[in-house]
PDB file of N, CA and C in Angstrom:
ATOM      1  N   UNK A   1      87.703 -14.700  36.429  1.00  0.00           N
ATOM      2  CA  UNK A   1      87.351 -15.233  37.718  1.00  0.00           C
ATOM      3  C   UNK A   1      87.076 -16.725  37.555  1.00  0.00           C
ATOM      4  N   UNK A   2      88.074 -17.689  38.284  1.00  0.00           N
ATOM      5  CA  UNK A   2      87.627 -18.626  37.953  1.00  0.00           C
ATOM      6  C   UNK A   2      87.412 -19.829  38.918  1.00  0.00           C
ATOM      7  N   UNK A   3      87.042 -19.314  40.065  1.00  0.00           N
ATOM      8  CA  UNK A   3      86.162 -19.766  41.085  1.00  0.00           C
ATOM      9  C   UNK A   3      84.843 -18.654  42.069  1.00  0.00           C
ATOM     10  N   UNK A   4      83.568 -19.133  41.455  1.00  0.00           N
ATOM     11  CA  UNK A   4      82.544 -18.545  41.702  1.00  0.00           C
ATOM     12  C   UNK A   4      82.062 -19.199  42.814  1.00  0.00           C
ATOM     13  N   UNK A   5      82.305 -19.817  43.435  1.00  0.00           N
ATOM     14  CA  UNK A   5      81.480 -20.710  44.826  1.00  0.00           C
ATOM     15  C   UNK A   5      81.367 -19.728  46.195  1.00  0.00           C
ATOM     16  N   UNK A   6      81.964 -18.712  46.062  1.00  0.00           N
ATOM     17  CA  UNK A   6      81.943 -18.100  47.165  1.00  0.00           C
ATOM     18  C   UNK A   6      81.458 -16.826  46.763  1.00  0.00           C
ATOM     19  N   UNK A   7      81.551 -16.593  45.937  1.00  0.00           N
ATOM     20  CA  UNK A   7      81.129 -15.082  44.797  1.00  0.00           C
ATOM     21  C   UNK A   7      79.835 -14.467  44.928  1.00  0.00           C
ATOM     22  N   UNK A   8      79.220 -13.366  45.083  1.00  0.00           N
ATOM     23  CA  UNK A   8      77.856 -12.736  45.101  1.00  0.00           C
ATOM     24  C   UNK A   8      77.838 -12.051  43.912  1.00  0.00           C
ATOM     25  N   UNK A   9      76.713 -11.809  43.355  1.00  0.00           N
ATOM     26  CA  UNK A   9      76.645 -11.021  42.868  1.00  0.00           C
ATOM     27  C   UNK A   9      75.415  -9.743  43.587  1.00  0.00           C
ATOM     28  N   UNK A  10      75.967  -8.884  43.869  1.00  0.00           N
ATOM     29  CA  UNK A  10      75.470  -7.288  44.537  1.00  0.00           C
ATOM     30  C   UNK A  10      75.148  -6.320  43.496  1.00  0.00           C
ATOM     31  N   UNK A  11      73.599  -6.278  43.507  1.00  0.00           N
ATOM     32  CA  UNK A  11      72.771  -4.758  43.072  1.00  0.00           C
ATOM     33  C   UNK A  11      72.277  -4.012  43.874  1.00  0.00           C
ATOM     34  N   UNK A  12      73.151  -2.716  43.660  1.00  0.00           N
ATOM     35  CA  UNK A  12      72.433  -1.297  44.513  1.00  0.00           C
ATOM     36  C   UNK A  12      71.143  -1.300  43.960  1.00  0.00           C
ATOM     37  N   UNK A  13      70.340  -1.458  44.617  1.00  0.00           N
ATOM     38  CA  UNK A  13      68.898  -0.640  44.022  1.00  0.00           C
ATOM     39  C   UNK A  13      68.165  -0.223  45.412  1.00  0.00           C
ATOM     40  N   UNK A  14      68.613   1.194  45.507  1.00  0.00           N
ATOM     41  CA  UNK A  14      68.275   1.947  46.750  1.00  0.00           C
ATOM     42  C   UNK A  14      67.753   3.780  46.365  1.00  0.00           C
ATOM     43  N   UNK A  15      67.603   4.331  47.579  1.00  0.00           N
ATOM     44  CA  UNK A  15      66.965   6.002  47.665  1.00  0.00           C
ATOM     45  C   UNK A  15      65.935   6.206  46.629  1.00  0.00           C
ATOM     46  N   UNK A  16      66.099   7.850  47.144  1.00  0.00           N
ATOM     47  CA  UNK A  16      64.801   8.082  46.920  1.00  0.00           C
ATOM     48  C   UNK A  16      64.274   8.455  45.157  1.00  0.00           C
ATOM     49  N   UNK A  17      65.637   8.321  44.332  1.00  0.00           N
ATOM     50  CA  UNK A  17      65.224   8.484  42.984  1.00  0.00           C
ATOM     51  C   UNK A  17      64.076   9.913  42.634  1.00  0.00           C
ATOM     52  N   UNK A  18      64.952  11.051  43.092  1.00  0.00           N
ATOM     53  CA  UNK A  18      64.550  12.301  43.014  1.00  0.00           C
ATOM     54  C   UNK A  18      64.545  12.986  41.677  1.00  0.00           C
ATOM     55  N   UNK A  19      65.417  11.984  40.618  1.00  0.00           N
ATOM     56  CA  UNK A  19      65.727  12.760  39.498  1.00  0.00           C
ATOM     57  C   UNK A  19      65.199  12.227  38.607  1.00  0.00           C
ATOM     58  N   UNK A  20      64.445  10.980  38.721  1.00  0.00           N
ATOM     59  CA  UNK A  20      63.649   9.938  37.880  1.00  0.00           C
ATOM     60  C   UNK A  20      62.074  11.049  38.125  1.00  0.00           C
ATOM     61  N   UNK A  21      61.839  11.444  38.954  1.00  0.00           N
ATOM     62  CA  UNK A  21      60.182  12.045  39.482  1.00  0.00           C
ATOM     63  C   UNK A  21      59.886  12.931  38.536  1.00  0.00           C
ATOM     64  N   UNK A  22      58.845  12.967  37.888  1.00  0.00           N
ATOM     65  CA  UNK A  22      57.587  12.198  38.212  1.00  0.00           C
ATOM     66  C   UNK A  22      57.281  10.392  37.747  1.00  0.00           C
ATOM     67  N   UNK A  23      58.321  10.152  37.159  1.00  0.00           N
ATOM     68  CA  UNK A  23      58.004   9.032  36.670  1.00  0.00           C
ATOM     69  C   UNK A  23      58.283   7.959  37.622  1.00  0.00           C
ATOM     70  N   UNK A  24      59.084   8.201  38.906  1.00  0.00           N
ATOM     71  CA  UNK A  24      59.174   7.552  39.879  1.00  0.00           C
ATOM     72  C   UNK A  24      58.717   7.673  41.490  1.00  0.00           C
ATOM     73  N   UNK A  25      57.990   6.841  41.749  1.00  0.00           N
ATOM     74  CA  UNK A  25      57.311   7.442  42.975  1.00  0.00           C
ATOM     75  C   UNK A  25      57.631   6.448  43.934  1.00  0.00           C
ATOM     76  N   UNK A  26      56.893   6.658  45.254  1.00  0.00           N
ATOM     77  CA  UNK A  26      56.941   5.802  46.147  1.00  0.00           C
ATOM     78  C   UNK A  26      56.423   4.009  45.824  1.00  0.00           C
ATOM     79  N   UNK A  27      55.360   4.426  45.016  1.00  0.00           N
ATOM     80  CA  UNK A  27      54.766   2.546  44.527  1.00  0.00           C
ATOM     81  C   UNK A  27      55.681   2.338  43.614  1.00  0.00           C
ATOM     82  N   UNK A  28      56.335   3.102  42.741  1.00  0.00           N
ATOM     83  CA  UNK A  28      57.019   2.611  40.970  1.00  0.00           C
ATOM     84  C   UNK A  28      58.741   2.851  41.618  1.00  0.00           C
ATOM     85  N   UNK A  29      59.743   2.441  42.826  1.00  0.00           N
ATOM     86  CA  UNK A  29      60.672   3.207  42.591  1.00  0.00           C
ATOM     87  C   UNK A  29      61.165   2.853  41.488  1.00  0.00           C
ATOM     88  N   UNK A  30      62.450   3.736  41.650  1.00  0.00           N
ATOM     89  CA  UNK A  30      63.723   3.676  39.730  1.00  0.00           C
ATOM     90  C   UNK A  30      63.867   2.107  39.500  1.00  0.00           C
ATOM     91  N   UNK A  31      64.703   1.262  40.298  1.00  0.00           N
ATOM     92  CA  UNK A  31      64.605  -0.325  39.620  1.00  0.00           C
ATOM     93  C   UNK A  31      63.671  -0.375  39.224  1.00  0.00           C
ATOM     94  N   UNK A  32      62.619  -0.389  39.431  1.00  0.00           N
ATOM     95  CA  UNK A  32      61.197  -1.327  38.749  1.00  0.00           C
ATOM     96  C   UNK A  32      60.507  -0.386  37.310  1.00  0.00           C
ATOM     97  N   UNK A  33      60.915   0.359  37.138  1.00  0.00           N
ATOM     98  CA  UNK A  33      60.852   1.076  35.999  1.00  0.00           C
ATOM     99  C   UNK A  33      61.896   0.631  34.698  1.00  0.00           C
ATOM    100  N   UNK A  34      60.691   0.664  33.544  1.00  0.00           N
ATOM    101  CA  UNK A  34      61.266   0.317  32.202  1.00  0.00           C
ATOM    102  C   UNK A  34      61.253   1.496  31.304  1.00  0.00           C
ATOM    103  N   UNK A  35      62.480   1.407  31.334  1.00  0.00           N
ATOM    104  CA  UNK A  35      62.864   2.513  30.628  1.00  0.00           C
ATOM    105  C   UNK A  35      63.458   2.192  29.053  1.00  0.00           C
ATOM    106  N   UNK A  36      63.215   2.959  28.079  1.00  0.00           N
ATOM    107  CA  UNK A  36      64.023   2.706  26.966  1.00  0.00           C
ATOM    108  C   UNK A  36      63.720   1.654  26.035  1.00  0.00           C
ATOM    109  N   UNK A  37      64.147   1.036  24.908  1.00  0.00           N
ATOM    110  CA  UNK A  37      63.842   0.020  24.090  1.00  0.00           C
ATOM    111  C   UNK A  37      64.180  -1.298  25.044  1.00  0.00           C
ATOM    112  N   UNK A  38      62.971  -2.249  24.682  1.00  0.00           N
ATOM    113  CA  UNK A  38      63.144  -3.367  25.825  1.00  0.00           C
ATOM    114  C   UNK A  38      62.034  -3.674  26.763  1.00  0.00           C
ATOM    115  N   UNK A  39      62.041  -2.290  26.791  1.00  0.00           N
ATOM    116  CA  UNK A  39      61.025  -2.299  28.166  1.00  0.00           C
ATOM    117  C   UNK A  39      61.267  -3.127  29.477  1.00  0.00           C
ATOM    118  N   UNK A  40      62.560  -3.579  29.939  1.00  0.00           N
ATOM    119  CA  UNK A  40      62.687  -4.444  30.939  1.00  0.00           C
ATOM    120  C   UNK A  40      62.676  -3.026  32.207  1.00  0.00           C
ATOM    121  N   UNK A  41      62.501  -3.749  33.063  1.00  0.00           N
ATOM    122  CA  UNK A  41      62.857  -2.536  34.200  1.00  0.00           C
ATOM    123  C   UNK A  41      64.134  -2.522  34.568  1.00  0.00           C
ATOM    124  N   UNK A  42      65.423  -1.668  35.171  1.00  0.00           N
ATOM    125  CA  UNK A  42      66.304  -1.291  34.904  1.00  0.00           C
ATOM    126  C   UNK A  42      67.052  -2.561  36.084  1.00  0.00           C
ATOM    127  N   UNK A  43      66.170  -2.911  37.416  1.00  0.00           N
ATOM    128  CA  UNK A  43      66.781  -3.995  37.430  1.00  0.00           C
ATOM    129  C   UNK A  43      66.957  -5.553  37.221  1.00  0.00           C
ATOM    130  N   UNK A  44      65.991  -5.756  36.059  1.00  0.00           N
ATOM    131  CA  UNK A  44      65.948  -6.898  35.429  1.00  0.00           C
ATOM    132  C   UNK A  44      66.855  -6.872  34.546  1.00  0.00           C
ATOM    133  N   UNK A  45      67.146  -5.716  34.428  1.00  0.00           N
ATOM    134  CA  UNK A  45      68.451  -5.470  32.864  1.00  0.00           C
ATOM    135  C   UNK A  45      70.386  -5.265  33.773  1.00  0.00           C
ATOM    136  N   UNK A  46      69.818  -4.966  34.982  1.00  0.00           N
ATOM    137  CA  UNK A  46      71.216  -5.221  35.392  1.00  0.00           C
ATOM    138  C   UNK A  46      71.316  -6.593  35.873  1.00  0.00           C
ATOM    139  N   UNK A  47      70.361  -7.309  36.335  1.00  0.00           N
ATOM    140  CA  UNK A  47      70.877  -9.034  36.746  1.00  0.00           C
ATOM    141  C   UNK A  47      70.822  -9.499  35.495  1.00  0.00           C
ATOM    142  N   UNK A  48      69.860  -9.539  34.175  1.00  0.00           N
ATOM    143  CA  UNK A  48      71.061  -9.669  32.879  1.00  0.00           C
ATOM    144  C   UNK A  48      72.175  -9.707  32.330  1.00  0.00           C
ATOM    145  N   UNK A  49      72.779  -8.413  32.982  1.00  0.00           N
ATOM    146  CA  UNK A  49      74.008  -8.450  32.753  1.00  0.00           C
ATOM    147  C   UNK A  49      75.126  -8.590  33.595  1.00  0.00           C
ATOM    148  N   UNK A  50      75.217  -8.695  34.805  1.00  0.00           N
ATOM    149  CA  UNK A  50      75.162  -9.376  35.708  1.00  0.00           C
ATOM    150  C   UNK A  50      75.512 -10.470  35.428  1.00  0.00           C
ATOM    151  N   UNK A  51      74.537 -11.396  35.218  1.00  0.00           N
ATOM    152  CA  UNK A  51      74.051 -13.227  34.901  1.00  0.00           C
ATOM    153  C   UNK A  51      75.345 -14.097  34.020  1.00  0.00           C
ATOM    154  N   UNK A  52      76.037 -12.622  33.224  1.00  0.00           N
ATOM    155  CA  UNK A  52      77.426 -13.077  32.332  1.00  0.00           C
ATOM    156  C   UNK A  52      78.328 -13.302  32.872  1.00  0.00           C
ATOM    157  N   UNK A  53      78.534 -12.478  34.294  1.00  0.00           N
ATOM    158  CA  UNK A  53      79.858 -12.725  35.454  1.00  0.00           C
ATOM    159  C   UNK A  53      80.014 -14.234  36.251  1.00  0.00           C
ATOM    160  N   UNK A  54      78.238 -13.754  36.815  1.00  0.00           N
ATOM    161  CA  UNK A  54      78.298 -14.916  38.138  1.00  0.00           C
ATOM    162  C   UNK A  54      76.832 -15.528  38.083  1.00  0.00           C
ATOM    163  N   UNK A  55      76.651 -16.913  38.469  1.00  0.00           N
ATOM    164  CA  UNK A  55      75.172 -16.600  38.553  1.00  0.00           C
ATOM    165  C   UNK A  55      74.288 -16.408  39.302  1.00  0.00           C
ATOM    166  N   UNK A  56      73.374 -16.143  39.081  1.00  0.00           N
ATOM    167  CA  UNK A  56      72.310 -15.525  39.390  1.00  0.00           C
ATOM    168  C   UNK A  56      71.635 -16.335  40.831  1.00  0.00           C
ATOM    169  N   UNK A  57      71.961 -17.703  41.259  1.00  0.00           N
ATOM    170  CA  UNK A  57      71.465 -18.280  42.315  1.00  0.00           C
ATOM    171  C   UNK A  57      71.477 -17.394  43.484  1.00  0.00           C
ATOM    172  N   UNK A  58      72.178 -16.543  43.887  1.00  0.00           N
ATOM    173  CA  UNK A  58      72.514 -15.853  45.247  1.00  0.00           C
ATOM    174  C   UNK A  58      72.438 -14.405  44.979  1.00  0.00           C
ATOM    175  N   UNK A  59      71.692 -13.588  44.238  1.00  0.00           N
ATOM    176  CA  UNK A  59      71.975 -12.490  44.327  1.00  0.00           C
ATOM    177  C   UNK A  59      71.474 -11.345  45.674  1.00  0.00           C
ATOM    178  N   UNK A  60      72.131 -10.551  45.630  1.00  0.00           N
ATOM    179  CA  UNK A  60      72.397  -9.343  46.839  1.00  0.00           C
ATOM    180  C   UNK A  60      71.647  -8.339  46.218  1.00  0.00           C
ATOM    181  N   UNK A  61      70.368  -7.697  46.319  1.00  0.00           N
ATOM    182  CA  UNK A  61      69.494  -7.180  46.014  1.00  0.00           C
ATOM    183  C   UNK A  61      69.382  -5.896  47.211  1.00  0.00           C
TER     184      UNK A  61
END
């Protein structure tokens, strides 16, 4: 891709995360949970990776 000026970058981070529960509730949903080595929450680790495509100024959350 080699014009980004018009480009978004878009993260789903939506519902009700029924299959994460109990570890996910109404205050903690699934994005904001750190899961795994890292400990980042899952959507700090996708605009990470993410951040390699496009950047990060405009993201769609």
């Amino acid at each position: 891709m080699t014009n980004t000026g018009t480009a978004y970058a878009v993260i789903m981070a939506g519902g009700s995360s029924t299959r994460f529960w109990p570890l996910s509730r109404s205050t903690r949903p699934q994005p904001l949970l750190a899961l795994g080595p890292g400990a980042r929450s899952l959507l700090r680790a996708t605009a990470a990776r993410s951040s390699g495509m496009l950047p990060l100024t405009r993201p769609l959350i």
